[in-house]
N, C-alpha and C. Protein backbone atom coordinates (compact mmCIF):
# COMPACT_ATOMS: atom_id res chain seq x y z
N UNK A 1 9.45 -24.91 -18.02
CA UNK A 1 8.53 -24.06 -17.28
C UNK A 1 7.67 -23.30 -18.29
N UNK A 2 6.31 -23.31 -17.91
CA UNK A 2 5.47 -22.91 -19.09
C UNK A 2 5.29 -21.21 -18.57
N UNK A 3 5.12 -20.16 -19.49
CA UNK A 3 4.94 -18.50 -19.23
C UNK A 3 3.98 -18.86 -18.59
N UNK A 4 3.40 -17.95 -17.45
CA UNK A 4 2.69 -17.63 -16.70
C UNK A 4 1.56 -16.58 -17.28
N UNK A 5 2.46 -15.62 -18.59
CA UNK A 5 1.39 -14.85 -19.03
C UNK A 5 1.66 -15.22 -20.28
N UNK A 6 1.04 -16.37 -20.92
CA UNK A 6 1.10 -16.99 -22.43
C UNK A 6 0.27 -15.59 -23.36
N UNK A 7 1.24 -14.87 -24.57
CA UNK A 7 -0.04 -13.74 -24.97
C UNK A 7 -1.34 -14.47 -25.51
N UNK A 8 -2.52 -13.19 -25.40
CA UNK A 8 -3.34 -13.89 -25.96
C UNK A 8 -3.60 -14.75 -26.94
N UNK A 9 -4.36 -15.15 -27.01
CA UNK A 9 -5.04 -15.71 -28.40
C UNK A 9 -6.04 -14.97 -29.19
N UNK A 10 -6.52 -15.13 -29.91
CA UNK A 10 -7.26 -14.43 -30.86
C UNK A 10 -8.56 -13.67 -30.22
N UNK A 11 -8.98 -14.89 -29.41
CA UNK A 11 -10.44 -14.45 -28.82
C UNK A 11 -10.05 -13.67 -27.40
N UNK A 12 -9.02 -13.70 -27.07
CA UNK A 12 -8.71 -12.56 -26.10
C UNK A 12 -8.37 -11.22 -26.31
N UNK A 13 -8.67 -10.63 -25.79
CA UNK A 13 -8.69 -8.76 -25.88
C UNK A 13 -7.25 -8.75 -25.14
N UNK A 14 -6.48 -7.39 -25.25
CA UNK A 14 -5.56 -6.98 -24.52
C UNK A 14 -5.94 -6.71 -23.28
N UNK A 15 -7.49 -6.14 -22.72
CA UNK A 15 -8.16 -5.67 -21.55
C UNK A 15 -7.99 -7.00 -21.06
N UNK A 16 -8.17 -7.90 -21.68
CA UNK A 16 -8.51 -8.87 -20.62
C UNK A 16 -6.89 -9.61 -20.52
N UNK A 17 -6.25 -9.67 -21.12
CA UNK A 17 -5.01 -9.90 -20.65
C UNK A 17 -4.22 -9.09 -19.75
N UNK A 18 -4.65 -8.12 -20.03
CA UNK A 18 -4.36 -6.67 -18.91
C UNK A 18 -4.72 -7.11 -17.05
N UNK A 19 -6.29 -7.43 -17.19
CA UNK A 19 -6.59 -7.29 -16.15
C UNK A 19 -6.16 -8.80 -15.50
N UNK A 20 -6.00 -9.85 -16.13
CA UNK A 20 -5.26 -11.46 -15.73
C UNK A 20 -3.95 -10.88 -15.57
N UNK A 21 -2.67 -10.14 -16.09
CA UNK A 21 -1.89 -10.12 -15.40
C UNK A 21 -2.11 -9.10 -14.05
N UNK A 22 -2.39 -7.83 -14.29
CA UNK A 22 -2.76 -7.12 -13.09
C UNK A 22 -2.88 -8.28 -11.55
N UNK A 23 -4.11 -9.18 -12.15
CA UNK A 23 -4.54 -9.54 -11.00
C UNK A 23 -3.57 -10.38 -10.22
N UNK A 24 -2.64 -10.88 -11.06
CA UNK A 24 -1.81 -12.13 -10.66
C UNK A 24 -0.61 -11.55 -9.89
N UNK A 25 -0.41 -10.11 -10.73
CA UNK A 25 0.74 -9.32 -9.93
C UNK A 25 -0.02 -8.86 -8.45
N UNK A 26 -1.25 -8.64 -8.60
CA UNK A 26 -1.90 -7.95 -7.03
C UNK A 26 -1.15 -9.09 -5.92
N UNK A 27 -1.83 -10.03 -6.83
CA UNK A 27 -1.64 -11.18 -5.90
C UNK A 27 -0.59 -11.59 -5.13
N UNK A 28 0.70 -12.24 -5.88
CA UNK A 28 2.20 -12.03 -5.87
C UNK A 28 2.27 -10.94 -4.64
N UNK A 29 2.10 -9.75 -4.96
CA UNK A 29 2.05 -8.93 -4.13
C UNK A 29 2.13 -9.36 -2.81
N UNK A 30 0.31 -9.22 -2.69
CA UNK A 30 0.39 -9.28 -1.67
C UNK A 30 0.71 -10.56 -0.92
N UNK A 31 0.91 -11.72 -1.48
CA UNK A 31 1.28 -12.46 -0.62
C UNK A 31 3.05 -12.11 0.11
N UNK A 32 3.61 -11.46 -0.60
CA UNK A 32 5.18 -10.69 -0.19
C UNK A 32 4.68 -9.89 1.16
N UNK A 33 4.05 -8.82 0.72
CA UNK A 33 3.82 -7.95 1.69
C UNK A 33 3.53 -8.54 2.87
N UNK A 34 2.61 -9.68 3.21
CA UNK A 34 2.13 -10.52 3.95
C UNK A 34 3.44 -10.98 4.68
N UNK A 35 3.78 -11.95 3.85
CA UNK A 35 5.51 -12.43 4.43
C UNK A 35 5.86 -11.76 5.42
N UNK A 36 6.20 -10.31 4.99
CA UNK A 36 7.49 -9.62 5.08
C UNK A 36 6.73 -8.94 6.18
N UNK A 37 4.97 -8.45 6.72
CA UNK A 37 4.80 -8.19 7.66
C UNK A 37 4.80 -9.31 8.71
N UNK A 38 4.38 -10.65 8.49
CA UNK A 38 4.61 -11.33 9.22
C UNK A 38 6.10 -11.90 9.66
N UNK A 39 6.94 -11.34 9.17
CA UNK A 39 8.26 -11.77 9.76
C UNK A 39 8.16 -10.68 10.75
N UNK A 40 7.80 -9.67 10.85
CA UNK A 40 8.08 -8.77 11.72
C UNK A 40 6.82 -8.80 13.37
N UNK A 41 5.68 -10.22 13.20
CA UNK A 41 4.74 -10.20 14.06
C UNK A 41 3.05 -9.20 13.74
N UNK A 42 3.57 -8.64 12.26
CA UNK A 42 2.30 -7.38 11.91
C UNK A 42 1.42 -8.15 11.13
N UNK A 43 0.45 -7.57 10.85
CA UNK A 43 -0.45 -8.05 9.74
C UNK A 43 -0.04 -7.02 8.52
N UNK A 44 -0.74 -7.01 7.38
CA UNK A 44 -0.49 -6.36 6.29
C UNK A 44 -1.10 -5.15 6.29
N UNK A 45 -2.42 -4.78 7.13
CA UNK A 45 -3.09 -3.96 7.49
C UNK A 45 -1.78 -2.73 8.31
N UNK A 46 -1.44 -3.21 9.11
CA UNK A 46 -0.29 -2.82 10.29
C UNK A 46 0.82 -2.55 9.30
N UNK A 47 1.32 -3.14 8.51
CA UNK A 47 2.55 -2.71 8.01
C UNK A 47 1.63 -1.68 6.93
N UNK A 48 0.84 -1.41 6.40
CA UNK A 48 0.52 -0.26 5.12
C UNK A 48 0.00 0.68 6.51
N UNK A 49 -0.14 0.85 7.34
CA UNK A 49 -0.23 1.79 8.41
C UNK A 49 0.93 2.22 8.92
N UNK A 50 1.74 1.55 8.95
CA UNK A 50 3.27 2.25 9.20
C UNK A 50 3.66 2.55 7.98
N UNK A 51 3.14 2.56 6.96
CA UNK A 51 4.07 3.02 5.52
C UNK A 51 3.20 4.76 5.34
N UNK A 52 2.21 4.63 5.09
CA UNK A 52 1.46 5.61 5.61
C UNK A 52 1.70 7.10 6.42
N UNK A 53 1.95 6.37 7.60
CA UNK A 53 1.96 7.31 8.98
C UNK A 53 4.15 7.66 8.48
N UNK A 54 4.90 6.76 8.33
CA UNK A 54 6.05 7.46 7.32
C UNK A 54 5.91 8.30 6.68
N UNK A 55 4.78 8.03 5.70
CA UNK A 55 4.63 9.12 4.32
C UNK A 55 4.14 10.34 5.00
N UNK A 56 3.76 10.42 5.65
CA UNK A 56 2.64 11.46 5.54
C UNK A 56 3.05 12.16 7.32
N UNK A 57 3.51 11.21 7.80
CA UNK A 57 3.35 12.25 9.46
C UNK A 57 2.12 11.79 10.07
N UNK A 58 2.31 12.53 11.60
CA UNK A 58 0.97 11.98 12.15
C UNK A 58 -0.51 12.95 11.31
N UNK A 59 -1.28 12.17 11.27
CA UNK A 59 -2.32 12.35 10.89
C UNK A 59 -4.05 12.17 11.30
N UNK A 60 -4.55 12.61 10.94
CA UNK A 60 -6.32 11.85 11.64
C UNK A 60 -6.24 10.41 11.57
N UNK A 61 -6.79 10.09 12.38
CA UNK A 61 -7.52 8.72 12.21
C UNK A 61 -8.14 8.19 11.26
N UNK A 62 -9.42 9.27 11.08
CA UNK A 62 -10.17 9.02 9.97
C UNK A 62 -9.17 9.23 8.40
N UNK A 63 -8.26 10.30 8.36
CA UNK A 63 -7.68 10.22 7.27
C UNK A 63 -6.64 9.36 7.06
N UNK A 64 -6.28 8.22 8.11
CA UNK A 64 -5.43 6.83 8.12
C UNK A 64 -6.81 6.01 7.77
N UNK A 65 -7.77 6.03 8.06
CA UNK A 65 -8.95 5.29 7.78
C UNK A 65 -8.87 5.14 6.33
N UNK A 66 -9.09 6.71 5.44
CA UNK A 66 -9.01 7.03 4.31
C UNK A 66 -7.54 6.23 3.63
N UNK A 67 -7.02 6.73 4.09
CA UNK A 67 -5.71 6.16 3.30
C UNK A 67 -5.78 4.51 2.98
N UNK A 68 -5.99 3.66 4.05
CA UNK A 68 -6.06 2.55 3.96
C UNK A 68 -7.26 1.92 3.46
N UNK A 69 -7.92 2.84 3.18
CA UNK A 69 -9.75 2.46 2.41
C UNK A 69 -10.01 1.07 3.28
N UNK A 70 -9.98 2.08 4.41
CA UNK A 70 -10.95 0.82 5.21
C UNK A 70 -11.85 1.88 6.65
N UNK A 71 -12.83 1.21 7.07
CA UNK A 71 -13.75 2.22 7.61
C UNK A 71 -12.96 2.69 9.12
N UNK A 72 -13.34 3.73 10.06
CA UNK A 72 -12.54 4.09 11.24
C UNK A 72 -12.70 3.05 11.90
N UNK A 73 -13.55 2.15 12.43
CA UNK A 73 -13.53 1.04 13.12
C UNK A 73 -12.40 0.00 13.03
N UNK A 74 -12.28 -0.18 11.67
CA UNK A 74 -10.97 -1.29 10.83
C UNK A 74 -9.87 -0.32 11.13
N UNK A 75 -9.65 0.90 11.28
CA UNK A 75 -8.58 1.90 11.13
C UNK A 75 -8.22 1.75 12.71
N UNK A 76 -8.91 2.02 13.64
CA UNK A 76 -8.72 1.98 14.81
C UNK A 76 -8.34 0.44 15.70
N UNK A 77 -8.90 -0.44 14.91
CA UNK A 77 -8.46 -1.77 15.72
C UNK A 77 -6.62 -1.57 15.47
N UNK A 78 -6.61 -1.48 14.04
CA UNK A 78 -5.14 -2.20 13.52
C UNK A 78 -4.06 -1.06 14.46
N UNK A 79 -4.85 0.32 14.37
CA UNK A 79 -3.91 1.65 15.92
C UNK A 79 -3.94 0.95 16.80
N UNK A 80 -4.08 0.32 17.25
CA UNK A 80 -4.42 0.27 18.87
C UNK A 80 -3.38 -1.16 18.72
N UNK A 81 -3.57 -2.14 17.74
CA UNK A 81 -2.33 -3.40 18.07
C UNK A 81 -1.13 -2.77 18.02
N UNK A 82 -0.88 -1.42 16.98
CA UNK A 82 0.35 -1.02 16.76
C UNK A 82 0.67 -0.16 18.15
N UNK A 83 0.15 0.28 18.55
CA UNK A 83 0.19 0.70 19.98
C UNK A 83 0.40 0.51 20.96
N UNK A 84 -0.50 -0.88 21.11
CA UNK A 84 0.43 -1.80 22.20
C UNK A 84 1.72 -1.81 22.09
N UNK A 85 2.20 -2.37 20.79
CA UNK A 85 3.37 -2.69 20.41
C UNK A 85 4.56 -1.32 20.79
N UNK A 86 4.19 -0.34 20.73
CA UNK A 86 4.72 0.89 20.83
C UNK A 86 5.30 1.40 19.36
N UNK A 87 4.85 0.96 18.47
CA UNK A 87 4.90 1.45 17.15
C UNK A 87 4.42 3.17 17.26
N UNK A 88 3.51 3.33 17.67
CA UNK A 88 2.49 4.57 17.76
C UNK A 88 1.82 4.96 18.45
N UNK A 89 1.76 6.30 18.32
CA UNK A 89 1.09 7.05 19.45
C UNK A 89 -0.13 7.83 19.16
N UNK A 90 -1.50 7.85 19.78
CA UNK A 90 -2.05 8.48 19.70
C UNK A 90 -2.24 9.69 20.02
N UNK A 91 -2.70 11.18 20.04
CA UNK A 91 -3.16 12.16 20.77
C UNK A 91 -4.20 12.76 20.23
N UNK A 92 -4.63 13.72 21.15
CA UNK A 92 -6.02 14.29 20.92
C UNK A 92 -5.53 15.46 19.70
N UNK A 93 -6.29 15.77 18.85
CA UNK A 93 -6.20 16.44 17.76
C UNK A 93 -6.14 18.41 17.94
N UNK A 94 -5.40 18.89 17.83
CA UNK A 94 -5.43 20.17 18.54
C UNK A 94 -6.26 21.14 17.95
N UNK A 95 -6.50 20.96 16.76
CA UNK A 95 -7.32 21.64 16.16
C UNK A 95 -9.20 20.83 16.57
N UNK A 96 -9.13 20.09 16.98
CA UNK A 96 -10.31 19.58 16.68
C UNK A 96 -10.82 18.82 18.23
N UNK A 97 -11.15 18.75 19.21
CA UNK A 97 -10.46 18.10 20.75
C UNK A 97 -11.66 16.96 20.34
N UNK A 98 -12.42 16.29 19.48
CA UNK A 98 -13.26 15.26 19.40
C UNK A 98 -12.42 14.08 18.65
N UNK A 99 -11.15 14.56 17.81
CA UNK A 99 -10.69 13.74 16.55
C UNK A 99 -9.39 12.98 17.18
N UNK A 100 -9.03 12.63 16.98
CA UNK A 100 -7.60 11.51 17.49
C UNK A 100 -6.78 11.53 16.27
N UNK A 101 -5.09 11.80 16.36
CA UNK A 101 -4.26 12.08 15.66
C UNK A 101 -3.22 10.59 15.98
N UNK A 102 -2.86 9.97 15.22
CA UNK A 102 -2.16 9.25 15.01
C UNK A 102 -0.27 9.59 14.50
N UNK A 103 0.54 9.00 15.19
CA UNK A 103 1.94 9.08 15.00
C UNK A 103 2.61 8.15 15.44
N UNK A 104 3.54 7.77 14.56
CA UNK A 104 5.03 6.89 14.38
C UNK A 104 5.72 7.34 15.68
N UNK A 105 6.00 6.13 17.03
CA UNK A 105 7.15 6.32 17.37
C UNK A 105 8.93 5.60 16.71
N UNK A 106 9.90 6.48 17.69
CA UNK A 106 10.94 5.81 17.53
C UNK A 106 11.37 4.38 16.62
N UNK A 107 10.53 3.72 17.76
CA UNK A 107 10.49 1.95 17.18
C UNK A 107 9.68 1.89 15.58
N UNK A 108 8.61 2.81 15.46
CA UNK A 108 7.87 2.34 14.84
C UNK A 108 8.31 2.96 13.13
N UNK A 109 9.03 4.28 13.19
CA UNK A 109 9.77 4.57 12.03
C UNK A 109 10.73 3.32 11.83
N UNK A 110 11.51 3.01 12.77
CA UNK A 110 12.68 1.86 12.70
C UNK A 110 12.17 0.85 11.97
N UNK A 111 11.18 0.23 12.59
CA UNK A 111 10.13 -1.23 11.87
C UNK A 111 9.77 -0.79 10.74
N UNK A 112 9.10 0.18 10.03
CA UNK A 112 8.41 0.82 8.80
C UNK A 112 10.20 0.93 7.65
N UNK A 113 10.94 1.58 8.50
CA UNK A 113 12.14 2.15 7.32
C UNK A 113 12.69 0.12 6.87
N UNK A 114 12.80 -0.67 8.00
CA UNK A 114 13.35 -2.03 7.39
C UNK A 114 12.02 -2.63 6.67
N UNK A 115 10.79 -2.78 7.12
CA UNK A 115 10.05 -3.42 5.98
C UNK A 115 10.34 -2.81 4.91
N UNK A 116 10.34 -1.64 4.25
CA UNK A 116 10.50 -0.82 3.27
C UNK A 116 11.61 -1.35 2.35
N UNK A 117 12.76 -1.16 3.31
CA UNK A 117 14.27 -1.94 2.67
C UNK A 117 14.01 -3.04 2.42
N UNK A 118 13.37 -3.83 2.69
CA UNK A 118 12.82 -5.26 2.46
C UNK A 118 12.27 -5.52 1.08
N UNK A 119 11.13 -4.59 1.07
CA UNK A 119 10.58 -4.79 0.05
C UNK A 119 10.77 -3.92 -1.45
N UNK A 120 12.59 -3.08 -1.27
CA UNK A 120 13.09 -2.47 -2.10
C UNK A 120 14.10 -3.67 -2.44
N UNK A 121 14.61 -4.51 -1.58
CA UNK A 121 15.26 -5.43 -2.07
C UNK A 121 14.57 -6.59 -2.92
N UNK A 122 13.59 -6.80 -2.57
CA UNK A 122 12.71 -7.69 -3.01
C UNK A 122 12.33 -7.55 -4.65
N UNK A 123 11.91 -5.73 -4.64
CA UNK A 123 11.94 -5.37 -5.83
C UNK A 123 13.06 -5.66 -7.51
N UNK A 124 14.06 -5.23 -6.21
CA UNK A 124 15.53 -5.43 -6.87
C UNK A 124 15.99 -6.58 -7.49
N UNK A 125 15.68 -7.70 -6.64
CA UNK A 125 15.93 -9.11 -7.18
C UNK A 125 14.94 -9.50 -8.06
N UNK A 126 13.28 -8.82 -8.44
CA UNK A 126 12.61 -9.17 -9.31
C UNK A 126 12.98 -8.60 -10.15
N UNK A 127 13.46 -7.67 -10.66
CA UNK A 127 14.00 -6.47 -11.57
C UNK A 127 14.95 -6.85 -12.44
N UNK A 128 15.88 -7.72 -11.64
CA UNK A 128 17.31 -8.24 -12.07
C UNK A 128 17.46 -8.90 -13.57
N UNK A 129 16.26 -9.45 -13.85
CA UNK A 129 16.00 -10.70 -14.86
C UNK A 129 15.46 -9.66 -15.85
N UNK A 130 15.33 -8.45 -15.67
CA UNK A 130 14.90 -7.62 -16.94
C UNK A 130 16.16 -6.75 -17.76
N UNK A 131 16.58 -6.30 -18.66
CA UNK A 131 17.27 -5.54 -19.01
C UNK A 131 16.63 -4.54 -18.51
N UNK A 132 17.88 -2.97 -18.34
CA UNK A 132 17.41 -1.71 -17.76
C UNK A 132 16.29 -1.12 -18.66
N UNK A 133 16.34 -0.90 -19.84
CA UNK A 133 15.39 -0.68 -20.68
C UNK A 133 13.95 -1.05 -20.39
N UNK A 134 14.11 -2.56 -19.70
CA UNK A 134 12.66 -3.22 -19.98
C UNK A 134 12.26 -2.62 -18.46
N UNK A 135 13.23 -2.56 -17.59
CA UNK A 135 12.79 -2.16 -16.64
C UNK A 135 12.25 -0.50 -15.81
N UNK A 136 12.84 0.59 -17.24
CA UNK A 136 12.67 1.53 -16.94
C UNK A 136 11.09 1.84 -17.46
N UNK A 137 10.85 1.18 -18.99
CA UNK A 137 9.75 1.03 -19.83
C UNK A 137 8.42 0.62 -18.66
N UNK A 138 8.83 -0.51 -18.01
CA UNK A 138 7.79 -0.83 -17.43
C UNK A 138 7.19 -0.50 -15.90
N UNK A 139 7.94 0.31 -15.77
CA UNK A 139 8.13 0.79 -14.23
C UNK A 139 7.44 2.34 -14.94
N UNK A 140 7.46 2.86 -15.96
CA UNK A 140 7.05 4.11 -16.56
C UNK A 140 5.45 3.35 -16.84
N UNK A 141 5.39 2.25 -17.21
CA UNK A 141 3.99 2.09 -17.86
C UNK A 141 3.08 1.68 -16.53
N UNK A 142 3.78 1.23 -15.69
CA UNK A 142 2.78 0.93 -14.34
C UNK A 142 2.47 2.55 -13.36
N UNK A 143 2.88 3.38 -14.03
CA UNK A 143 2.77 4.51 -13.14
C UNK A 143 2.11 4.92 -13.92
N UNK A 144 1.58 5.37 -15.42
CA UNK A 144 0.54 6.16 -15.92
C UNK A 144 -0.77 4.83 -15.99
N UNK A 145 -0.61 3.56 -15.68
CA UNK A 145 -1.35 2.88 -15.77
C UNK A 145 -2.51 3.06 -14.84
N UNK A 146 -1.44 3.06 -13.26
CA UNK A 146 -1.84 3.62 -12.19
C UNK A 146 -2.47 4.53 -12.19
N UNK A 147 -2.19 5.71 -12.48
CA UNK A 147 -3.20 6.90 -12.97
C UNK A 147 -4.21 6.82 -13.61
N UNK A 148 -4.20 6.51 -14.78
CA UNK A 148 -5.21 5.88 -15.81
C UNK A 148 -6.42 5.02 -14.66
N UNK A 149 -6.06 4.33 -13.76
CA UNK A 149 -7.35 3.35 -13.18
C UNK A 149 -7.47 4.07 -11.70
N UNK A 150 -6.96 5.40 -11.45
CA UNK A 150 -7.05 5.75 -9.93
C UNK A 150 -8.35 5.97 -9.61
N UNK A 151 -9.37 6.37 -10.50
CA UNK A 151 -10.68 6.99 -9.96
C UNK A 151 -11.56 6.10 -11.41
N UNK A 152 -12.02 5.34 -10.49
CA UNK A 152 -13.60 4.49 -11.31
C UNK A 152 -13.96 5.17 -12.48
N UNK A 153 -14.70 4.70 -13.27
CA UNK A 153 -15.50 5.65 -13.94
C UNK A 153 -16.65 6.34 -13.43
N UNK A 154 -17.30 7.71 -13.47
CA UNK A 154 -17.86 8.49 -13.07
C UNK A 154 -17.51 8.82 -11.29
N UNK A 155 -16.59 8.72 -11.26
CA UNK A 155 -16.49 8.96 -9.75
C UNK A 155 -14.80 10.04 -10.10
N UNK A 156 -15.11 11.05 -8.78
CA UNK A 156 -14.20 11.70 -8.70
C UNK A 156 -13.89 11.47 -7.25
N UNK A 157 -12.24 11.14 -7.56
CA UNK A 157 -11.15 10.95 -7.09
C UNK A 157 -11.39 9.38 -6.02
N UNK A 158 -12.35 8.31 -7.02
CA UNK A 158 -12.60 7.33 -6.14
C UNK A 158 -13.82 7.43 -5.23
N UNK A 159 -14.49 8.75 -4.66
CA UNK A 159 -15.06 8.51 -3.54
C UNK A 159 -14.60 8.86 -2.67
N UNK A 160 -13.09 8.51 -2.27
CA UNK A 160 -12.97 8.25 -1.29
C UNK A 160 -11.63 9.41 -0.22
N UNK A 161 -12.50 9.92 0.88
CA UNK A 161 -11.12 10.94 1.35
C UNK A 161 -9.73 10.41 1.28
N UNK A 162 -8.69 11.21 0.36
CA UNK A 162 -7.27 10.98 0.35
C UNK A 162 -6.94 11.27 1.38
N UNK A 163 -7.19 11.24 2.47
CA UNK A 163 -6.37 12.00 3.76
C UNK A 163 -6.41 13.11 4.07
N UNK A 164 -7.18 14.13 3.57
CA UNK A 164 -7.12 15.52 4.01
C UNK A 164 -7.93 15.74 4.95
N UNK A 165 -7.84 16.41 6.40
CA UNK A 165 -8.60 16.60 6.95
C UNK A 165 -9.58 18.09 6.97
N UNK A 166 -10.87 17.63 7.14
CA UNK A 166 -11.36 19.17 7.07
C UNK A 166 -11.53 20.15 8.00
């Protein structure tokens, strides 16, 4: 079996080996995430909306919009399948009676806490093949990495609302 990430060669930069593995891990990714919402009948959209609305509690619409960096229109289709479903509930916003507040039912914490376990196990079995060292090292370097690329250059904080409502 040939490495998947052969190191560079001469005429390659570390940036650019950086951003070829990055991309390959996005990828990997998301095709898991995909899986693992579709075992459950969701799209991937739907399951990072229940991970979300976990983290955070019910919230705006628009700031589930925000979260998922996708516009209220895209934010509101993927509410409304989870809704049917009885994942979530909408209500009118009390501070605001124009805005719509989004929340996790019963079922829908239940579905969110097992994808989660899912994809902590998932983690686990990729992990396995590393010594703890390599795995603490690199689990430390993907989190200041993360930081390091959170906001573009010249842009603060991305652009884009983190979820706070005003």
């Amino acid at each position: 079996m040939t490495d998947p990430f052969p190191p560079p060669d001469a005429s390659a930069s570390s940036a650019t080996a950086l951003c070829r593995a990055l991309r390959e891990l996005v990828r990997a990714q998301a095709r898991r995430d995909r899986a693992r919402a579709a075992a459950h009948g969701l799209t991937t959209a739907g399951a990072h909306a229940l991970e979300v609305l976990a983290e955070r509690g019910g919230v705006s619409l628009r700031a589930l919009a925000a979260a998922l960096c996708v516009d209220d229109s895209t934010a509101s289709r993927t509410v409304g399948l989870l809704e049917d479903r009885g994942y979530l509930v909408r209500s009118a916003d009390p501070r605001d009676g124009r805005a719509i507040r989004v929340a996790l039912t019963a079922p829908g914490r239940a579905l969110e806490a097992r994808l989660r376990d899912d994809g902590v196990r998932d983690a686990e079995a990729a992990l396995a093949a590393f010594a703890a060292a390599e795995r603490e090292a690199g689990v430390a370097f993907l989190g200041r990495l993360a930081a390091a690329l959170a906001d573009p250059p010249g842009e603060v904080d991305g652009g884009i609302d983190r979820g706070e409502d005003a």
